[in-house]
C-alpha atoms as a PDB file:
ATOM      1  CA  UNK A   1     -64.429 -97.918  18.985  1.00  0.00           C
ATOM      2  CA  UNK A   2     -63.977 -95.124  15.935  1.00  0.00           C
ATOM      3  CA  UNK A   3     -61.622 -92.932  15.182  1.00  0.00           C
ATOM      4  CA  UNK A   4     -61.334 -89.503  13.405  1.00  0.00           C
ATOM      5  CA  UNK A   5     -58.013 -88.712  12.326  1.00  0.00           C
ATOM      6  CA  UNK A   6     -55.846 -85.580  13.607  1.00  0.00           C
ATOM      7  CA  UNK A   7     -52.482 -84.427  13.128  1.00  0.00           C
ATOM      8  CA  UNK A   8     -50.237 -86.994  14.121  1.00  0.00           C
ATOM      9  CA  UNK A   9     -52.631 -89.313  15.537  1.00  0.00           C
ATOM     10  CA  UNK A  10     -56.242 -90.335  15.822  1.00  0.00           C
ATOM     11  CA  UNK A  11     -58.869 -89.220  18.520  1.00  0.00           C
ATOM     12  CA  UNK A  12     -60.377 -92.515  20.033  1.00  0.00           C
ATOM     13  CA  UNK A  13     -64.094 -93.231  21.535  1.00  0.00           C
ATOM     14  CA  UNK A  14     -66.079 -95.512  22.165  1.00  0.00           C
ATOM     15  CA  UNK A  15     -66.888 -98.039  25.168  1.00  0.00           C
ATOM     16  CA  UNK A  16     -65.323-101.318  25.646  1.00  0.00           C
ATOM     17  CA  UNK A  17     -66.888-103.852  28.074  1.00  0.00           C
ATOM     18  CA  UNK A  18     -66.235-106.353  29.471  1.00  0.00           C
ATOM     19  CA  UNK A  19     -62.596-104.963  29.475  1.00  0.00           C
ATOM     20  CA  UNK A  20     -60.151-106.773  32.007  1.00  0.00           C
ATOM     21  CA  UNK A  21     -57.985-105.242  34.091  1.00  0.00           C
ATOM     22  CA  UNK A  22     -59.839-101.887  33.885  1.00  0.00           C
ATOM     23  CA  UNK A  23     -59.062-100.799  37.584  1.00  0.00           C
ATOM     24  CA  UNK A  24     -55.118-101.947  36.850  1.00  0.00           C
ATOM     25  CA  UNK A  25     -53.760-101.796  33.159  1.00  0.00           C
ATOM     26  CA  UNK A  26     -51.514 -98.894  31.789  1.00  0.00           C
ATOM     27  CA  UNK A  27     -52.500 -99.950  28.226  1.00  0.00           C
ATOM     28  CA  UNK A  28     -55.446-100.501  26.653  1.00  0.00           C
ATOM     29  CA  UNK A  29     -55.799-102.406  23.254  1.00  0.00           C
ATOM     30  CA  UNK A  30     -58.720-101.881  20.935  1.00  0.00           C
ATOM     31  CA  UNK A  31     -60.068-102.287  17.202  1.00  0.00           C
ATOM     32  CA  UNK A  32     -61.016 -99.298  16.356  1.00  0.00           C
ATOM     33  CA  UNK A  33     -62.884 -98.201  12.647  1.00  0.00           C
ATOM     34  CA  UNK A  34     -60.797 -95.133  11.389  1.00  0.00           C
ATOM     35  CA  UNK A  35     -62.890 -92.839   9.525  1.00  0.00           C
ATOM     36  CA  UNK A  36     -61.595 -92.423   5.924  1.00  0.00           C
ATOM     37  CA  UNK A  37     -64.214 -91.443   3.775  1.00  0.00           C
ATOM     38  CA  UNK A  38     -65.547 -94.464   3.651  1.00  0.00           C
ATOM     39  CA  UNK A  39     -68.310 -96.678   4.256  1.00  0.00           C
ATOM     40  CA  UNK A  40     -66.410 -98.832   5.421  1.00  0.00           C
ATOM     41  CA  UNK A  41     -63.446 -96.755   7.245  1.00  0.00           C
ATOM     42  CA  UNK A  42     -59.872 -98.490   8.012  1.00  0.00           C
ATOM     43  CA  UNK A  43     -59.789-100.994  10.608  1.00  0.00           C
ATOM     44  CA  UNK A  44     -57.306-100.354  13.080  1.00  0.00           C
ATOM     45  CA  UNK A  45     -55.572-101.601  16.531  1.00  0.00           C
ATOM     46  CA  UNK A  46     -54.489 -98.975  18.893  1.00  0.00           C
ATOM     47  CA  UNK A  47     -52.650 -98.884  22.349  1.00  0.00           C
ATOM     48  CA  UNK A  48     -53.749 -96.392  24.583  1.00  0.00           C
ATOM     49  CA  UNK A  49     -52.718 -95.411  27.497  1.00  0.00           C
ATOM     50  CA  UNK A  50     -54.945 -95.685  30.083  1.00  0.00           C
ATOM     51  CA  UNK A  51     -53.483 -92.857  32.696  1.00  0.00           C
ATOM     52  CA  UNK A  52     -54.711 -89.793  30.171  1.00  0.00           C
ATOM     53  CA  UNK A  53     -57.626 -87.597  29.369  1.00  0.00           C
ATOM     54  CA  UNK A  54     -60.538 -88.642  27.875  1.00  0.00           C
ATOM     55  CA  UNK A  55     -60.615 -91.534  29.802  1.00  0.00           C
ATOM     56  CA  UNK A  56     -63.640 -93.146  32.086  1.00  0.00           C
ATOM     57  CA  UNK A  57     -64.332 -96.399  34.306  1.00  0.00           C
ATOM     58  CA  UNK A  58     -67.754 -97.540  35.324  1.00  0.00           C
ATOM     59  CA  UNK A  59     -68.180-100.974  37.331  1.00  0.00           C
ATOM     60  CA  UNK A  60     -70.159-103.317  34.927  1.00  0.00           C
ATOM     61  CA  UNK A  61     -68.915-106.794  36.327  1.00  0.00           C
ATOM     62  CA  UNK A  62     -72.057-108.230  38.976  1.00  0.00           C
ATOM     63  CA  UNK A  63     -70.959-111.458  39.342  1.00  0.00           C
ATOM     64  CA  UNK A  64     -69.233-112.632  42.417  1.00  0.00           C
ATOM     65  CA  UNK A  65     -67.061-115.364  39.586  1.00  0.00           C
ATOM     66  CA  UNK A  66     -63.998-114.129  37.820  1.00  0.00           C
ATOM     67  CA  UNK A  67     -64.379-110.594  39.724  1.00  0.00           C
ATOM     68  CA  UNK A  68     -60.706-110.554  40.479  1.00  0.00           C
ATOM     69  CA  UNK A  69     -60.563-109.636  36.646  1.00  0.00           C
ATOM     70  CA  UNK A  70     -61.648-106.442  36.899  1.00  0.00           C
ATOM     71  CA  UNK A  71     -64.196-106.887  33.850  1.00  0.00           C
ATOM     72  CA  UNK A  72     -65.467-103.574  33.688  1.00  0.00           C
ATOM     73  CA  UNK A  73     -66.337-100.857  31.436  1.00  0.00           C
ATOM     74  CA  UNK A  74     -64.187 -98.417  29.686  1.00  0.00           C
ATOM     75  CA  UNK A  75     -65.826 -95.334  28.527  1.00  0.00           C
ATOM     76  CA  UNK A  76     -62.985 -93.023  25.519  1.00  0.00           C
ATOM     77  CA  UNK A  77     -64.191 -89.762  24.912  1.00  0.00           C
ATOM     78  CA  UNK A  78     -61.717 -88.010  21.681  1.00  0.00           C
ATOM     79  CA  UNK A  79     -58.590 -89.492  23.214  1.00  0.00           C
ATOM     80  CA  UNK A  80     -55.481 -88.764  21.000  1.00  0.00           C
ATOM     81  CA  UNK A  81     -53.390 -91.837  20.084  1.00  0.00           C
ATOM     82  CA  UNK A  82     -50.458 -91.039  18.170  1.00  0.00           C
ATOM     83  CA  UNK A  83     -49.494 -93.175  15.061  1.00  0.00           C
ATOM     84  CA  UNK A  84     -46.838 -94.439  16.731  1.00  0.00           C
ATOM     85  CA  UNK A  85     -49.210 -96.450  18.807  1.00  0.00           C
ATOM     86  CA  UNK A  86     -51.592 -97.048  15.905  1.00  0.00           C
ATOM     87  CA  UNK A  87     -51.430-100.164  13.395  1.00  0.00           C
ATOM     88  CA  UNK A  88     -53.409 -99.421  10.773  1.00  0.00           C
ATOM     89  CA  UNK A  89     -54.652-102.589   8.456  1.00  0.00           C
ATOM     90  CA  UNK A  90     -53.909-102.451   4.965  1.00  0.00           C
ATOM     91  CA  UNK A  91     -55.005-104.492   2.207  1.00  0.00           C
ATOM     92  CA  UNK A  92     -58.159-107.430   2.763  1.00  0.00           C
ATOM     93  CA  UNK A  93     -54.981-110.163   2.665  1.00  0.00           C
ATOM     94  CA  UNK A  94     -52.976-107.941   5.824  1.00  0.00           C
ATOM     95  CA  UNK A  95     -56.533-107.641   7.195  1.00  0.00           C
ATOM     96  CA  UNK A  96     -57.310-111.062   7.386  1.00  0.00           C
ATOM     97  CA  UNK A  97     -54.066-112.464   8.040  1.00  0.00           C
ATOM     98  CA  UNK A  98     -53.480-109.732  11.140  1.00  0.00           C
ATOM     99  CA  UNK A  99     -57.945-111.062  12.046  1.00  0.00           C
ATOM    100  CA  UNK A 100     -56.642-114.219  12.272  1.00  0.00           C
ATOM    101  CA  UNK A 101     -53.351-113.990  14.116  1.00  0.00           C
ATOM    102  CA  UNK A 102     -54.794-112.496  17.098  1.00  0.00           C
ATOM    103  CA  UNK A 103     -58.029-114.528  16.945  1.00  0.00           C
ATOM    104  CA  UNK A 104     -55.425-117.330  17.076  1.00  0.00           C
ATOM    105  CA  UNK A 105     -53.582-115.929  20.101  1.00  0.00           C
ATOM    106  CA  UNK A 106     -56.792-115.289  21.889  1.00  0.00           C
ATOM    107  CA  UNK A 107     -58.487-118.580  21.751  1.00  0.00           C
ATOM    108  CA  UNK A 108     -55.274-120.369  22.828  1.00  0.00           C
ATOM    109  CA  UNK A 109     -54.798-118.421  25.855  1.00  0.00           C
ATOM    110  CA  UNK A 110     -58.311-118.417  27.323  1.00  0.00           C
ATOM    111  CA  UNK A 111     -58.962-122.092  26.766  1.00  0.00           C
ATOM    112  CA  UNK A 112     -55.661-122.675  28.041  1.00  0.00           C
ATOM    113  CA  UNK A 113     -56.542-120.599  31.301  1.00  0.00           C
ATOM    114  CA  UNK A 114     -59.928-122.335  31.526  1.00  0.00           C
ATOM    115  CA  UNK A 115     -58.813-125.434  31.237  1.00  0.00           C
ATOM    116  CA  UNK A 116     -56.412-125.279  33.817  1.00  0.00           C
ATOM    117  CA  UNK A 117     -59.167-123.895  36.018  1.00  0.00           C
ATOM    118  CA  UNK A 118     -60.966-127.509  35.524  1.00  0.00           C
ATOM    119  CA  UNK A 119     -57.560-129.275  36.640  1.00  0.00           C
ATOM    120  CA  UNK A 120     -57.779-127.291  39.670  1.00  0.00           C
ATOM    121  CA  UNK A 121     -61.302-128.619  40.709  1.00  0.00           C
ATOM    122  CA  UNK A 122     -60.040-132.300  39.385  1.00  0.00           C
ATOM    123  CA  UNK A 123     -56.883-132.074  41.597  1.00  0.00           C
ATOM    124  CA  UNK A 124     -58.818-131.592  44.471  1.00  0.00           C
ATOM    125  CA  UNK A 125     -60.301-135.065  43.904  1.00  0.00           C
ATOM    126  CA  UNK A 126     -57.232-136.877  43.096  1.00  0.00           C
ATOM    127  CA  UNK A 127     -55.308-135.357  46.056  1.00  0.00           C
ATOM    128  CA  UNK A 128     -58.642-136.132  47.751  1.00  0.00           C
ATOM    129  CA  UNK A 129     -58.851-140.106  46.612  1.00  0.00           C
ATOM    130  CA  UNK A 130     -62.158-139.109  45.783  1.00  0.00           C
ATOM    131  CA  UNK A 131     -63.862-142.072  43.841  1.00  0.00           C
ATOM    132  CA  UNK A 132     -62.113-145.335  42.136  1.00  0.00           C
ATOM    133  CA  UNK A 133     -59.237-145.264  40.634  1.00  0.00           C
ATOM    134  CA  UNK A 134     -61.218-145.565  37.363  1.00  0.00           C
ATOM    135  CA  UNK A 135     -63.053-142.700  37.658  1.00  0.00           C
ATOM    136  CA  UNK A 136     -59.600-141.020  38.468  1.00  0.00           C
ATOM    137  CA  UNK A 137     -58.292-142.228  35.596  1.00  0.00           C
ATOM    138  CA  UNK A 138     -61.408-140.854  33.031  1.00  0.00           C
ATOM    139  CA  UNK A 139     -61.282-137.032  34.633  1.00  0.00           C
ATOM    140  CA  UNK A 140     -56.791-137.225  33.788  1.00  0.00           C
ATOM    141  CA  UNK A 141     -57.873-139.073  30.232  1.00  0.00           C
ATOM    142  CA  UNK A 142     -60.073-136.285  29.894  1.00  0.00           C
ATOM    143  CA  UNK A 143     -57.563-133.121  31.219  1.00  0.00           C
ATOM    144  CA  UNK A 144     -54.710-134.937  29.414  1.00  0.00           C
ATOM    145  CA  UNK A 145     -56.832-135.264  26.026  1.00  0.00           C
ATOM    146  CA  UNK A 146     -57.573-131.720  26.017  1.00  0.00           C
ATOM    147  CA  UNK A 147     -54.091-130.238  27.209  1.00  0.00           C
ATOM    148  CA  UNK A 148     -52.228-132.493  24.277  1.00  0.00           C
ATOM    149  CA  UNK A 149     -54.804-131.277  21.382  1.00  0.00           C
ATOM    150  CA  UNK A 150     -54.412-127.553  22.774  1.00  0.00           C
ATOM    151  CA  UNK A 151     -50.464-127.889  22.912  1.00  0.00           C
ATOM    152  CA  UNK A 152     -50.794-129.467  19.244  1.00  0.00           C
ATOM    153  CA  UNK A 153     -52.564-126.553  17.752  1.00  0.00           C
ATOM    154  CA  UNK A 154     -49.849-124.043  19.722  1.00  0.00           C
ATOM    155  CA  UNK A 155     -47.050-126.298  17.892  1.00  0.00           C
ATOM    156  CA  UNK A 156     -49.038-125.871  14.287  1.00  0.00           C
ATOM    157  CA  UNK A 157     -48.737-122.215  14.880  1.00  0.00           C
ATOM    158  CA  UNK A 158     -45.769-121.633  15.177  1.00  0.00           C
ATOM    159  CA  UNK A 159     -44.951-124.046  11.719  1.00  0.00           C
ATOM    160  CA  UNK A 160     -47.801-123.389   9.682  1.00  0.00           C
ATOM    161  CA  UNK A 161     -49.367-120.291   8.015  1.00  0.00           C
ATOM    162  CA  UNK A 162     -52.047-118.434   9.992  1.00  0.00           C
ATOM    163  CA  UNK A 163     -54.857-118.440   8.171  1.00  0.00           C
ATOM    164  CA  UNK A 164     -58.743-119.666   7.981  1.00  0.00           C
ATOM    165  CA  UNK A 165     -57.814-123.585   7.731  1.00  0.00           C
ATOM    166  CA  UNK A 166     -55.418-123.065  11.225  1.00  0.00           C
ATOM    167  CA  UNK A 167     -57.957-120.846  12.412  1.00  0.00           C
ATOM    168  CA  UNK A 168     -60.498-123.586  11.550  1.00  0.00           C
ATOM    169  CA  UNK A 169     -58.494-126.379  13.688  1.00  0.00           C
ATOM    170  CA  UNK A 170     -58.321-123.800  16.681  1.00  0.00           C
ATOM    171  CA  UNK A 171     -62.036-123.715  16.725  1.00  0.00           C
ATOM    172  CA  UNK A 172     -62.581-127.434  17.286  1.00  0.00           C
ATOM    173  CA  UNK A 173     -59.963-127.914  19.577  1.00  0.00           C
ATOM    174  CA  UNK A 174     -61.133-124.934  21.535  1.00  0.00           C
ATOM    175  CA  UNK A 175     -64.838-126.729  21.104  1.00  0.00           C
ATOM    176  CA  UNK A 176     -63.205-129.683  22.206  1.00  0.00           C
ATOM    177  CA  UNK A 177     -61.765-128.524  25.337  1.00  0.00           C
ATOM    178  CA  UNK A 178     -65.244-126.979  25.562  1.00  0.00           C
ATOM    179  CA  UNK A 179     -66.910-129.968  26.493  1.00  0.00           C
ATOM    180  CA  UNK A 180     -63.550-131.151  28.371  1.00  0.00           C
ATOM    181  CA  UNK A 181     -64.238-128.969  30.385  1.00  0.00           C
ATOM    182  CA  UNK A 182     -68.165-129.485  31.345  1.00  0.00           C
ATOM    183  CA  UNK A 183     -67.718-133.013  31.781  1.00  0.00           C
ATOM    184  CA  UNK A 184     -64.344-133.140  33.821  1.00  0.00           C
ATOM    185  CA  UNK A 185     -65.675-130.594  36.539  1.00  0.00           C
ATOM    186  CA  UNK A 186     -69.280-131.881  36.788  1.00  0.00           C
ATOM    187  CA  UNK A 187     -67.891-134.977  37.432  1.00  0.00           C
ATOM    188  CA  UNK A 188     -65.280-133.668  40.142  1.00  0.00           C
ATOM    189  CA  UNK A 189     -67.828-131.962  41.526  1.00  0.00           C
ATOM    190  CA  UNK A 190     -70.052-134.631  42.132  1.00  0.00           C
ATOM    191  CA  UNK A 191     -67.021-136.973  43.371  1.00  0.00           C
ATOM    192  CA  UNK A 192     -66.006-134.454  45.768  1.00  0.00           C
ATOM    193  CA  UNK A 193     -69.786-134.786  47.044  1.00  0.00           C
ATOM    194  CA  UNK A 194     -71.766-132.652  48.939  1.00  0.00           C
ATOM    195  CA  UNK A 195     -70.311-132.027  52.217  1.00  0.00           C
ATOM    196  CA  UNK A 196     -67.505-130.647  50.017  1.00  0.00           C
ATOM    197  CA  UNK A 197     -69.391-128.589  48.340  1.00  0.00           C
ATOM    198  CA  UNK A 198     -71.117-126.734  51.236  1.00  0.00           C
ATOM    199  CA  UNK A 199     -68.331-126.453  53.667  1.00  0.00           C
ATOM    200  CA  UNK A 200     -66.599-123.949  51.570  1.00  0.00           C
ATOM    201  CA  UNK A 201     -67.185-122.186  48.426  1.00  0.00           C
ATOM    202  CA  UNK A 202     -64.098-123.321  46.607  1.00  0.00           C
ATOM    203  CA  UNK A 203     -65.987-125.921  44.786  1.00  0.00           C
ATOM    204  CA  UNK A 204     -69.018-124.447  43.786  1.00  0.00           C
ATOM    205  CA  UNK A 205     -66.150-121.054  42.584  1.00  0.00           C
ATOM    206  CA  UNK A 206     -64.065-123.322  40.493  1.00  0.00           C
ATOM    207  CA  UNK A 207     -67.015-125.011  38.888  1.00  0.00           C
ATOM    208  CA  UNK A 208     -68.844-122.112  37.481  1.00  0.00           C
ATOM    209  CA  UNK A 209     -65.405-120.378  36.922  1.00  0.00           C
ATOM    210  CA  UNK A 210     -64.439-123.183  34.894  1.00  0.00           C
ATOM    211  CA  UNK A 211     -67.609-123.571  32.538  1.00  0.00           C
ATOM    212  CA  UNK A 212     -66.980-119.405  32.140  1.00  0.00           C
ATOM    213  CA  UNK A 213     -65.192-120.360  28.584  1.00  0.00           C
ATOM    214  CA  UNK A 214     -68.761-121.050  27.061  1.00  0.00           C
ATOM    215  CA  UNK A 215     -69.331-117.400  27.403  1.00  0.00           C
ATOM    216  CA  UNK A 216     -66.386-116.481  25.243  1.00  0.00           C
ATOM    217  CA  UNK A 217     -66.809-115.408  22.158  1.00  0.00           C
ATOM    218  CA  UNK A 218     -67.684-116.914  19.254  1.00  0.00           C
ATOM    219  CA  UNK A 219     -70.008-119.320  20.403  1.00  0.00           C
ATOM    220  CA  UNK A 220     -70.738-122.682  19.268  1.00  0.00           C
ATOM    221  CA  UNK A 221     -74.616-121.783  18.375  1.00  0.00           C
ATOM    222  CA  UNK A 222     -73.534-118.510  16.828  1.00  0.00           C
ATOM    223  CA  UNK A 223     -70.831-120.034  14.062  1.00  0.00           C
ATOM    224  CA  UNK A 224     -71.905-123.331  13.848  1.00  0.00           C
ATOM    225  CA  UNK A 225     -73.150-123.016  10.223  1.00  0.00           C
ATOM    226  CA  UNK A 226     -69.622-121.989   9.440  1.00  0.00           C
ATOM    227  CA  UNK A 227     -67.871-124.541  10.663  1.00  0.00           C
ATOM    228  CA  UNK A 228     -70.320-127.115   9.359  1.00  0.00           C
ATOM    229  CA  UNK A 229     -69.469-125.911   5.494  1.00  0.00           C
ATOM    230  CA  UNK A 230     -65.980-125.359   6.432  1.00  0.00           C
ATOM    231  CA  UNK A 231     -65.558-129.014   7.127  1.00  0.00           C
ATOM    232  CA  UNK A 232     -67.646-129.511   3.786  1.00  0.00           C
ATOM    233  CA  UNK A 233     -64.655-127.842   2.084  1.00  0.00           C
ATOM    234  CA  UNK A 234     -65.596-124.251   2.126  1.00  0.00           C
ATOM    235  CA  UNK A 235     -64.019-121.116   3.449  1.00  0.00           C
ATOM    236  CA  UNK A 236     -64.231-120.289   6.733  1.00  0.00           C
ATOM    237  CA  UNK A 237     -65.757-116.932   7.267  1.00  0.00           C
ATOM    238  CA  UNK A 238     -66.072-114.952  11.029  1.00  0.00           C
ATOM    239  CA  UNK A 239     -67.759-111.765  11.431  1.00  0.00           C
END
């Protein structure tokens, strides 16, 4: 998204997709690059809403998982957003520190949602008896281990300054849960067996709805260098 700035405002454009809720929100919430002479403009967050001029939706979602999102694109052609819905980023430190905040927010929430996604599938088998009461046992270790490290990093946010050593910590739990994830609902799967499987398409939905969270950004592949030095000592640093 950019931004040229008018009188009392900004005139926004741009395309965001995927952009949930497309067909249903009243706001819309976007980084957007304010032109200010700059290079490098002013990085801003605006909320628009979504009910004015200016404003398109094209279907972009194809896949049958996660459709009830609405994950679709959002096409802004000069739309005015006054400053009073404008947050404009000031110095590198408010930058960063406003970067990381909602980076924080963000990767709670949608491992959080994912994650309970997986406990839905895993449910099925306990309520089920689906397999011994060991292998019952590993899929709750496994739910239970990533729920308590995810409600451990929510608890350090709310005590401890928000910046790239938290944001650090949220990475690996959210890495963590990652692979909670994988493991808990191929092996629910598999436990529920195959008759489950084709009778309905609840299974097969919650699986690959479940292992969505890989697709989130940033990926492992993509900032794994980072992480690697950050655990070596250095800064963390996220494009």
């Amino acid at each position: 998204m950019h931004g040229k700035p008018t009188t009392g405002g900004v005139l926004v454009s741009g395309s965001k997709k995927p952009c949930s809720l497309t067909h249903s929100m009243d706001l819309l919430t976007a980084s957007v690059k304010i032109d200010n002479g700059t290079p490098e403009g002013q990085l801003g967050v605006a909320m628009i809403p979504t009910h004015g001029a200016g404003i398109e939706r094209r279907e972009f979602w194809g896949s049958w998982v996660l459709a009830g999102a609405e994950s679709d694109e959002v096409i802004l052609r000069d739309v005015e957003v006054p400053d009073s819905l404008m947050f404009r980023m000031g110095e590198s430190a408010e930058l960063d520190a406003t970067q990381i905040s909602g980076f924080l927010w963000f990767e709670l929430l949608v491992t959080a949602s994912y994650l309970g996604v997986a406990s839905a599938l895993v449910e099925r088998v306990l309520c089920g008896k689906r397999g011994s009461a060991l292998e019952q046992t590993m899929l709750g270790i496994e739910l239970e281990g990533g729920m308590t490290a995810l409600e451990g990093i929510a608890r350090s946010m709310m005590v401890n300054p928000r910046n790239e050593d938290e944001l650090g910590r949220m990475l690996f739990v959210r890495y963590l849960v990652q692979g909670v994830i994988e493991r808990s609902t191929q092996q629910a799967a598999e436990l529920l067996g195959g008759m489950a499987f084709v009778a309905s398409s609840e299974v097969s939905y919650l699986l690959s709805a479940a292992r969505a969270l890989a697709f989130h950004p940033p990926s492992k592949s993509a900032i794994a260098q980072e992480l690697a030095s950050h655990l070596a000592g250095k800064s963390l640093q996220i494009q």
